[in-house]
Protein backbone atom coordinates (compact mmCIF):
# COMPACT_ATOMS: atom_id res chain seq x y z
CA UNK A 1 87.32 83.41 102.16
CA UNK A 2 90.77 82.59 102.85
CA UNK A 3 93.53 84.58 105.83
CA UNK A 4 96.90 84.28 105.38
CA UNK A 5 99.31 85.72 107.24
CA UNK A 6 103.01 86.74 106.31
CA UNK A 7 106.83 88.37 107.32
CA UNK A 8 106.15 91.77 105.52
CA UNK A 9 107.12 95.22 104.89
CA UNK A 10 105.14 98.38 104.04
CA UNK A 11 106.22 99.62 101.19
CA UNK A 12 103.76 102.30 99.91
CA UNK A 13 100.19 103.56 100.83
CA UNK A 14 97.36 105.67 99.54
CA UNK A 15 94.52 106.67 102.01
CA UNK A 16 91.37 108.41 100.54
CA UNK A 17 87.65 106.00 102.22
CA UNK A 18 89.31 103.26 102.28
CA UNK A 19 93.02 102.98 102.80
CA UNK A 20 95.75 100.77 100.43
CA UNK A 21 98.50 99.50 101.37
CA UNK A 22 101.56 97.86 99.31
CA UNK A 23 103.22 95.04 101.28
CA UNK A 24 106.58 93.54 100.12
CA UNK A 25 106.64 89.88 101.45
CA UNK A 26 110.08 89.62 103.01
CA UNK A 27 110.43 85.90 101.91
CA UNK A 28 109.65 85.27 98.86
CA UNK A 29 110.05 89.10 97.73
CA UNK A 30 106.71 89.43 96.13
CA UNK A 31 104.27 92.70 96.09
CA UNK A 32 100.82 92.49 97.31
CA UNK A 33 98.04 95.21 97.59
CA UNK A 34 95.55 95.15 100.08
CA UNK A 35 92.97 97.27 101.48
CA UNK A 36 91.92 98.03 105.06
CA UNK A 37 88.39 99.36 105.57
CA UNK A 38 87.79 102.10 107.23
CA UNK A 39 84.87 100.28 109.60
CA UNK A 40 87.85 97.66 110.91
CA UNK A 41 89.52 98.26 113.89
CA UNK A 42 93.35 97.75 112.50
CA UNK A 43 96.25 98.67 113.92
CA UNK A 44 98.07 102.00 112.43
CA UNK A 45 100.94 100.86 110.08
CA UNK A 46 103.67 103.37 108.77
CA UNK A 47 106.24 103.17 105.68
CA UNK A 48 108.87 100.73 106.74
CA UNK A 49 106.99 98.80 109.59
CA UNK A 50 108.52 94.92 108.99
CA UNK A 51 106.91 92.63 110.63
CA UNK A 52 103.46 90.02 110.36
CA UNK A 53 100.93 90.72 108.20
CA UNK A 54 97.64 89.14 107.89
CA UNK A 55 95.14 89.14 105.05
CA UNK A 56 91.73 87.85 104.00
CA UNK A 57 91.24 87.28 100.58
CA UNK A 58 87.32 87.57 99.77
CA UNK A 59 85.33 86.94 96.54
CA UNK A 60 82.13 88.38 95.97
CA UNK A 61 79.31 86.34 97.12
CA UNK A 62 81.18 85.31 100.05
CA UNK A 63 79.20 85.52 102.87
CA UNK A 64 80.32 87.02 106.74
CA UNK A 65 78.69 88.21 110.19
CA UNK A 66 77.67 92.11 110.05
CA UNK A 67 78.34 93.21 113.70
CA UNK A 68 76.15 96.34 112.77
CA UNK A 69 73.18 94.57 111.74
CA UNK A 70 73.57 91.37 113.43
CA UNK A 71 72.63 89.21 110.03
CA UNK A 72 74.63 87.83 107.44
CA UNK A 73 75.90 89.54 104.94
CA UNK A 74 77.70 88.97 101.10
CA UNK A 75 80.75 90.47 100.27
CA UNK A 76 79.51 92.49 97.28
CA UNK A 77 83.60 92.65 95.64
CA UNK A 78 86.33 90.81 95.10
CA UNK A 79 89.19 92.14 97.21
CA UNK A 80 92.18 91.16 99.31
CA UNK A 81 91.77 93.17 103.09
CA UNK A 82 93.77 93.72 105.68
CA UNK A 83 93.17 92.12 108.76
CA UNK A 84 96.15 92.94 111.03
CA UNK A 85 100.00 93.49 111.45
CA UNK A 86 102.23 92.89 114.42
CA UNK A 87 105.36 94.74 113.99
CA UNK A 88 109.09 92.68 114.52
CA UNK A 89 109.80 95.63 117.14
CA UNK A 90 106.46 94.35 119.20
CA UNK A 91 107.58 90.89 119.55
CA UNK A 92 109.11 90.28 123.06
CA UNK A 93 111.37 86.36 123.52
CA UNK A 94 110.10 85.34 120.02
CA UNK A 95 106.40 85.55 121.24
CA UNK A 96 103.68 87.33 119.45
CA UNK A 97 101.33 88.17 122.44
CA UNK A 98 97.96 89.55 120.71
């Protein structure tokens, strides 16, 4: 399991379960797709929001805590998720108060 987080832009999104979104890294211009779960409490992102976004890239076997049922679970695909985003607008004196 690896988080990274990055200056971003949302660029496109399809929602059906699970929701993707289509980030365009703002500094090295690259595309990435991710997808935020619909049991994770995210923060709502709309077309055009700039600012930081953070993944976690998972593989499956990777193991994490289960909140619901309090046990250890494994990651049953491969996927990269979102984790959060904290938008350029949101940042007061160059401080990102979370």
């Amino acid at each position: 399991m690896i988080e990274v987080t990055m200056p971003a832009k949302l660029v496109a999104t399809r929602s059906d379960r699970y929701t993707s979104y289509v980030f365009k890294n703002t500094d090295t211009g690259e595309y990435i797709i991710c997808t935020r779960l619909p049991n994770w409490q995210t923060p709502e992102v709309f077309l055009g929001d700039d600012g930081f976004l953070q993944l976690e890239s998972v593989h499956a076997g990777d193991k994490y805590f289960s909140l619901s049922t309090l046990r250890e679970e494994v990651y049953l695909y491969t996927n990269i998720y979102f984790k959060n985003f904290v938008k350029k607008a949101d940042i007061e004196n160059s401080e990102i108060i979370l």
